[in-house]
Protein backbone atom coordinates (compact mmCIF):
# COMPACT_ATOMS: atom_id res chain seq x y z
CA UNK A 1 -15.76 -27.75 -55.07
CA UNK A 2 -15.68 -28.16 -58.85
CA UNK A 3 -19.32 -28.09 -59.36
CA UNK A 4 -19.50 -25.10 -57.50
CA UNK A 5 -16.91 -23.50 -60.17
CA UNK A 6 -18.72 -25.29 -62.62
CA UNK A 7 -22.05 -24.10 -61.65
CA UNK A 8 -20.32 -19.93 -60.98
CA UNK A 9 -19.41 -20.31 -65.08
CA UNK A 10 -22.62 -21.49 -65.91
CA UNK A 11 -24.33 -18.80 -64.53
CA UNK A 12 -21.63 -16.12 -65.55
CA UNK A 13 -22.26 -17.49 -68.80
CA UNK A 14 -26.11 -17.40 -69.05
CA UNK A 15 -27.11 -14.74 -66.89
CA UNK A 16 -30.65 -15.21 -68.39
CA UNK A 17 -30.81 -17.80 -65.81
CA UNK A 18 -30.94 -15.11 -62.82
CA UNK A 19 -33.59 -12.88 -64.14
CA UNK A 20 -37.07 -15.16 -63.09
CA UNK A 21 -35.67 -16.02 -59.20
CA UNK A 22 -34.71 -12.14 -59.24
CA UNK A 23 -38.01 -10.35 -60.16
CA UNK A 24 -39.29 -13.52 -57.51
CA UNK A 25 -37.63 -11.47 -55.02
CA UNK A 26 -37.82 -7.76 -56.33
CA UNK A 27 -41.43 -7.36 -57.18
CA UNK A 28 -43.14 -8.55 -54.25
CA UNK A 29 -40.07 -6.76 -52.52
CA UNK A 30 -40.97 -3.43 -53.82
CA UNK A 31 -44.72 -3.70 -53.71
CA UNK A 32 -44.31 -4.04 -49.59
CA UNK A 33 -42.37 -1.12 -49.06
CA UNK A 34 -44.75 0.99 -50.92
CA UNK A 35 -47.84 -0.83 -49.44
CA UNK A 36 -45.75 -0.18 -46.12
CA UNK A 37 -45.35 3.49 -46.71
CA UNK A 38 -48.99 4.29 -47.95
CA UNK A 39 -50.31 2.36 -44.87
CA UNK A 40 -48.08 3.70 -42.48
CA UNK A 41 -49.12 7.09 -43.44
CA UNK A 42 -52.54 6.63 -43.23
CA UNK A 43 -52.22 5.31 -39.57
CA UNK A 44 -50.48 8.30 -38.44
CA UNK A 45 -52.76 10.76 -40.06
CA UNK A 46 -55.58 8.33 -38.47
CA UNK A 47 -54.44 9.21 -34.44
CA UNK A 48 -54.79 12.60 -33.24
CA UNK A 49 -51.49 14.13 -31.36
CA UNK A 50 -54.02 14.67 -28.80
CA UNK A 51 -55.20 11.25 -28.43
CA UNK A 52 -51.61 10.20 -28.46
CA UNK A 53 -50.85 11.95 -24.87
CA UNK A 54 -54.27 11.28 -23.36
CA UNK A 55 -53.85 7.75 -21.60
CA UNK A 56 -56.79 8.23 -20.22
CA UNK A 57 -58.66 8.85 -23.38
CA UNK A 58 -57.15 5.38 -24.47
CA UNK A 59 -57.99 3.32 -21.22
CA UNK A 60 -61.41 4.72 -21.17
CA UNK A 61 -62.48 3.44 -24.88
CA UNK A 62 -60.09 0.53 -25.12
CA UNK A 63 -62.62 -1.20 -26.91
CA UNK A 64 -62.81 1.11 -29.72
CA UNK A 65 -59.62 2.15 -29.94
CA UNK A 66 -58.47 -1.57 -30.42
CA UNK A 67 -61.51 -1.66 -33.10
CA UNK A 68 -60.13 0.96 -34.90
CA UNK A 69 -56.75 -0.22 -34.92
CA UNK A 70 -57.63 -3.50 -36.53
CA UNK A 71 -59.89 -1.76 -39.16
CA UNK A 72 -56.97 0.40 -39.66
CA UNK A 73 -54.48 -2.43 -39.82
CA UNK A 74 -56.62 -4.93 -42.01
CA UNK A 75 -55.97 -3.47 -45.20
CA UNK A 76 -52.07 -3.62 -44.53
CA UNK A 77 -52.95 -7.36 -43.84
CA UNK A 78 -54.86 -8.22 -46.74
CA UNK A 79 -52.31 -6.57 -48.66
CA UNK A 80 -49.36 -8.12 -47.27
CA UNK A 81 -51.14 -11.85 -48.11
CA UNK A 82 -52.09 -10.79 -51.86
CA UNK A 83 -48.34 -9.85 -51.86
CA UNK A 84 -47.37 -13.47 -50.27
CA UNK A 85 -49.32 -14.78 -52.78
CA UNK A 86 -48.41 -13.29 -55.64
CA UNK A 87 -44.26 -14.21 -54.52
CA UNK A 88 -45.62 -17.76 -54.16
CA UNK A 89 -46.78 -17.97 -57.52
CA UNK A 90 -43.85 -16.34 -58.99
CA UNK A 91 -42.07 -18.82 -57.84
CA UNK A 92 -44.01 -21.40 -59.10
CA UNK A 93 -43.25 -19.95 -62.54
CA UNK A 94 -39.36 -18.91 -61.90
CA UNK A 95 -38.23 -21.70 -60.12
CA UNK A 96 -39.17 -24.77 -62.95
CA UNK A 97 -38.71 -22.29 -65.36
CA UNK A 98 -34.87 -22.04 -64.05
CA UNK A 99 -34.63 -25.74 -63.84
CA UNK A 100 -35.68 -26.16 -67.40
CA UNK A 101 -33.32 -24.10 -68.51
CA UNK A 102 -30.27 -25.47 -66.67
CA UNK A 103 -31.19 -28.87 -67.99
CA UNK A 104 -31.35 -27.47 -71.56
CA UNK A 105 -27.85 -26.16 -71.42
CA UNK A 106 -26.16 -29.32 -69.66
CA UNK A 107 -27.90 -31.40 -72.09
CA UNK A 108 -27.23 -28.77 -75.40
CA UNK A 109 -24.55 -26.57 -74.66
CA UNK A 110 -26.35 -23.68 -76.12
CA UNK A 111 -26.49 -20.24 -74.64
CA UNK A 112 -30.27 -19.55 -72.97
CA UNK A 113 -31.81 -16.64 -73.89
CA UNK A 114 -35.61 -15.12 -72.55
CA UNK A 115 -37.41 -16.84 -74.91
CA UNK A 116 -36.67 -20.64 -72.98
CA UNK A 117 -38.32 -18.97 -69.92
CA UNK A 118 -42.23 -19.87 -70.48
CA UNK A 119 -42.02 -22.70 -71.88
CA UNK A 120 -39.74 -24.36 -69.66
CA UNK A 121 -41.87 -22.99 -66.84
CA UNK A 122 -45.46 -24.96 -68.52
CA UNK A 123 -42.78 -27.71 -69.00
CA UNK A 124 -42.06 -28.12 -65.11
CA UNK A 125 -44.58 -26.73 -63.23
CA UNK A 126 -46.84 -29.81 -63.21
CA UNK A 127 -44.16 -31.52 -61.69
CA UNK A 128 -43.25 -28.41 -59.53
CA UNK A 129 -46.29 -28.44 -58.04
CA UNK A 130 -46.39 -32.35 -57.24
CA UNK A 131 -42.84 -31.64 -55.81
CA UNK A 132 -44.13 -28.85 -53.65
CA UNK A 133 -47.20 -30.81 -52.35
CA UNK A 134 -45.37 -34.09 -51.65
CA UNK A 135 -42.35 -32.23 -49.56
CA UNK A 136 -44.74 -30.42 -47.03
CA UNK A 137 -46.71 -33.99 -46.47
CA UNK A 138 -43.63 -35.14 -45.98
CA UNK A 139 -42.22 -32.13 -43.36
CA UNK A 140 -45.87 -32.25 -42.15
CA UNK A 141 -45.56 -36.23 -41.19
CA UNK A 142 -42.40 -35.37 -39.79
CA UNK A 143 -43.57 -32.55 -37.43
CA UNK A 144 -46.63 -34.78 -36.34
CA UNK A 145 -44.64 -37.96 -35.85
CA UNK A 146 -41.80 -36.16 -33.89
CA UNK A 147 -44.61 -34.55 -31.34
CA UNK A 148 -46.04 -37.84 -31.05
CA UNK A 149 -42.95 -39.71 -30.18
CA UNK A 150 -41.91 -36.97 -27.26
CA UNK A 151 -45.49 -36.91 -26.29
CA UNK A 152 -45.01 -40.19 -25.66
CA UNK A 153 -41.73 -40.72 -23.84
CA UNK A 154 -42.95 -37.59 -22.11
CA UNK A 155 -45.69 -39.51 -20.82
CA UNK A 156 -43.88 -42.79 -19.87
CA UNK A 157 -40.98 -41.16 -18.68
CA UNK A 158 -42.79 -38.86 -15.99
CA UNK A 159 -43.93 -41.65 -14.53
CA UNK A 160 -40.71 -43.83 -13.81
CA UNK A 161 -38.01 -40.98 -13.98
CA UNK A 162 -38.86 -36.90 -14.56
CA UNK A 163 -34.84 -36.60 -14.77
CA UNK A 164 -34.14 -39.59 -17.28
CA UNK A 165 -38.03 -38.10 -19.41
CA UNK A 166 -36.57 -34.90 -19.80
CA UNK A 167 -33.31 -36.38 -20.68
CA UNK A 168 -34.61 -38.33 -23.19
CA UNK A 169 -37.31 -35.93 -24.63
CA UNK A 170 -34.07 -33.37 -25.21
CA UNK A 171 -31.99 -36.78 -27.35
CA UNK A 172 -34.81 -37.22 -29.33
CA UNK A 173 -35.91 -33.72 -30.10
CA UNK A 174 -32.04 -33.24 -31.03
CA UNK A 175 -32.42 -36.45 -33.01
CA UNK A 176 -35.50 -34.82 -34.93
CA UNK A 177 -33.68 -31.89 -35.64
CA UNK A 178 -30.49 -33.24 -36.92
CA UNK A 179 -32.62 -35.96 -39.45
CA UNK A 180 -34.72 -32.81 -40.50
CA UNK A 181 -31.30 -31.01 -41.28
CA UNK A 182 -30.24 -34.07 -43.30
CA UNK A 183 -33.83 -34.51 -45.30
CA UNK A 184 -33.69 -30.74 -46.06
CA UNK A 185 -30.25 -31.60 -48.00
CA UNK A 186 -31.38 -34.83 -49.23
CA UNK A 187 -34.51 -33.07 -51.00
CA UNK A 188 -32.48 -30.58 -52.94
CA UNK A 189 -31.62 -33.27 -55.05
CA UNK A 190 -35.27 -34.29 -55.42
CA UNK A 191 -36.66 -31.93 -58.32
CA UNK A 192 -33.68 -31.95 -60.24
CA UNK A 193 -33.96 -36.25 -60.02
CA UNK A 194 -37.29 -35.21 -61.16
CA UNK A 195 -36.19 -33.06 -63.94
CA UNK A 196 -33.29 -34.43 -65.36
CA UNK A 197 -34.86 -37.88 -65.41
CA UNK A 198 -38.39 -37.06 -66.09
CA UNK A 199 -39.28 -38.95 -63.19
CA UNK A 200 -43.02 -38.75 -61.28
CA UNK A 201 -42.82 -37.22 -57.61
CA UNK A 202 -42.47 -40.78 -55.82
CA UNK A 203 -39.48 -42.00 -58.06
CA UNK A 204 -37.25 -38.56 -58.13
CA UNK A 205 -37.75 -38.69 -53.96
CA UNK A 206 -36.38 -42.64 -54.36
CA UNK A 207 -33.14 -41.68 -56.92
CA UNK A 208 -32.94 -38.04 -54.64
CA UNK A 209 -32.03 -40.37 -51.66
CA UNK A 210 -29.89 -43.47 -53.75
CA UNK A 211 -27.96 -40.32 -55.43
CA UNK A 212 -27.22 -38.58 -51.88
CA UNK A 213 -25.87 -41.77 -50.48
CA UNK A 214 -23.05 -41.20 -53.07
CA UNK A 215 -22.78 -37.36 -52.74
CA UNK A 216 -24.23 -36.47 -49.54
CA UNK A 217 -20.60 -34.72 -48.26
CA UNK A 218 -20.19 -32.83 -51.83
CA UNK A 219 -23.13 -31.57 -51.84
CA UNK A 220 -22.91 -30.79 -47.77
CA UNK A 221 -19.96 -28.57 -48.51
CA UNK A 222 -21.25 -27.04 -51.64
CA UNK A 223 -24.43 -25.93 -49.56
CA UNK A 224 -22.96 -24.41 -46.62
CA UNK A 225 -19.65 -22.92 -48.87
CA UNK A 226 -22.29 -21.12 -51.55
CA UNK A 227 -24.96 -19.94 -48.35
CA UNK A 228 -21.99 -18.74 -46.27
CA UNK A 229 -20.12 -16.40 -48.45
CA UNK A 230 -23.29 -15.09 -49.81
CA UNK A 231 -24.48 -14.67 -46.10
CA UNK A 232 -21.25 -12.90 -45.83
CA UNK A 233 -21.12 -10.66 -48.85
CA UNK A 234 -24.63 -9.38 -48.19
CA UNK A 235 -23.96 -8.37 -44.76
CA UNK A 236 -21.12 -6.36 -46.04
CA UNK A 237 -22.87 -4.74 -48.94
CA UNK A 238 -25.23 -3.73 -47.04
CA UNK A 239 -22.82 -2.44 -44.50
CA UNK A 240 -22.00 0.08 -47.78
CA UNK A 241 -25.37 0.77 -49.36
CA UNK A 242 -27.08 1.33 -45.99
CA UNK A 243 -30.92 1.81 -46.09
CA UNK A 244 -32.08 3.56 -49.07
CA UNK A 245 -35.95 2.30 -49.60
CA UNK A 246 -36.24 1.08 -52.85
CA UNK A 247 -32.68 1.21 -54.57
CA UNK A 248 -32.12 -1.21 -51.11
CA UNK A 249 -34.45 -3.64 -52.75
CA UNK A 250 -32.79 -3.82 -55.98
CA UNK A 251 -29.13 -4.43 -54.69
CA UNK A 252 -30.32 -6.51 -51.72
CA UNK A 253 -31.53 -9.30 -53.99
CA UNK A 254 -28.39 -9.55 -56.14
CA UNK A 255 -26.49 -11.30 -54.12
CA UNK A 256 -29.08 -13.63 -52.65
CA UNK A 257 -30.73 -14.38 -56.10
CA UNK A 258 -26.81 -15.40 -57.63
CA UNK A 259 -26.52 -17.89 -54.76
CA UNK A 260 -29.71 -19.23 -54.86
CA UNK A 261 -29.38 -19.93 -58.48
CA UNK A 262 -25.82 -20.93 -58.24
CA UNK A 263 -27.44 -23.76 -55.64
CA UNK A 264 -29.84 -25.12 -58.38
CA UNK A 265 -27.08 -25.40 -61.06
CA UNK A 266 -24.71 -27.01 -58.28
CA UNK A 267 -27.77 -29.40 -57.71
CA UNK A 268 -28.59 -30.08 -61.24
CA UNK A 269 -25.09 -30.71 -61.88
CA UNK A 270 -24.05 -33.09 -59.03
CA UNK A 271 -27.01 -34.94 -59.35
CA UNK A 272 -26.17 -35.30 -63.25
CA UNK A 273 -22.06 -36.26 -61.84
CA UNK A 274 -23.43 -38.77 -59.28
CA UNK A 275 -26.05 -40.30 -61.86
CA UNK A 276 -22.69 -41.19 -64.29
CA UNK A 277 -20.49 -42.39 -61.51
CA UNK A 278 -23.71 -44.68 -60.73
CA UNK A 279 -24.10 -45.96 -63.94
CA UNK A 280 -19.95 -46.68 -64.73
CA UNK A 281 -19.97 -48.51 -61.32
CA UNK A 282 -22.01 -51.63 -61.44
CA UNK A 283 -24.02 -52.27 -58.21
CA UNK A 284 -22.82 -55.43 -55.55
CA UNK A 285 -24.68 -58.12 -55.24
């Protein structure tokens, strides 16, 4: 647990470095409730009280009153997409643009400040992107190669054993899900390879999964400590704060944007341990 510590005094040190994943969250955040509330208000206003108690009314132009519904309903969908969007490409600016940064102060000691936020963000996003792209092709392959392979035993099985197919479609479907669970861990460490080794998307996925043979179990318990008590310390705050709209929105992503930054440091930082340890121990053979 020392990077974790390490990686809490980091960030308690350069708070800067919470700010871009934050208004990531907040903005698009705020912008639903309010889209929400206009929306919302506009349906009600839309149906009569009248045509609320007829069912008859209802029944006998089901047709149009499922057109209107959907006309009513499609600018709360468009909406909700443009905001999707919009958090998507926030956090193609926030999250290189926080990686940057952490690698400037590991490799310089100095104390960020707002003005290392855009151009660490150009910096990274290239490789961001490429990052992005190559992990869902990868999840992608995954999903499609995992429905083939129970497709397949499915198939086979049914016809010697339906017991021993189901049996077996249930291992390997468990099997899937417990390697999926492993690459998700194993990829955390596969921008920061990137990053702090200005490596191209191919070679940071190659040193992501040589580094995690050394620090797969550190960075297992780092994961699940920092996601747990966060888990647990937003559930209580917000056991406290209750539901106030907007002022929800801005306390909400506190605690979630701390751990999800304190999880990048912790990467960048056991990758950057594991990458020493790797170089002061010669490899066999």
């Amino acid at each position: 647990m020392e990077q974790v510590k390490k990686a809490l005094g980091t960030l308690k040190e350069n708070w800067i470095l919470a700010i871009p994943i934050y208004l990531t969250r907040l903005i698009p955040a705020l912008l639903s409730i309010y889209i929400f509330s206009e929306i919302s208000t506009e349906l009600i206003n839309m149906i009569s009280v009248e045509e609320i108690g007829e069912t008859q009314h209802v029944l006998e132009n089901y047709e149009q009153v499922t057109r209107d519904f959907f006309q009513a309903n499609r600018d709360f969908i468009l909406a909700s997409v443009l905001v999707a969007v919009m958090g998507l490409l926030m956090n193609f600016i926030a999250v290189p643009a926080t990686f940057g940064m952490i690698k400037e102060n590991l490799e310089q000691g100095e104390k960020l400040d707002f003005s290392r936020i855009f151009p660490n963000a150009g910096r990274y996003f290239g490789k961001y992107l490429l990052y992005r792209i190559g992990k869902l092709a990868l999840w992608i392959f995954l999903v499609l190669l995992s429905i083939l392979v129970i497709a397949l035993v499915a198939l086979v099985g049914t016809r010697v054993d339906e017991g021993l197919a189901v049996l077996l479609v249930m291992l390997i479907g468990m099997a899937f899900i417990l390697l999926a669970a492993v690459l998700h861990l194993i990829f955390k460490l596969w921008f920061p390879a990137m990053v702090l080794e200005d490596l191209g998307v191919f070679e940071g996925l190659k040193e992501a999964f040589r580094k995690s043979k050394v620090c797969f179990w550190p960075l297992f318990a780092g994961f699940l400590g920092i996601r747990i008590t966060a888990w647990i310390t937003n559930m209580f705050v917000n056991m406290l704060i209750g539901e106030v709209a907007y002022l929800t929105s801005f306390i909400n992503n506190i605690i979630p944007t701390v751990a999800t930054v304190t999880l990048l440091i912790f990467y960048m930082l056991i990758y950057r341990k594991t990458q020493k340890e790797l170089v002061n121990t010669p490899e066999s053979g």
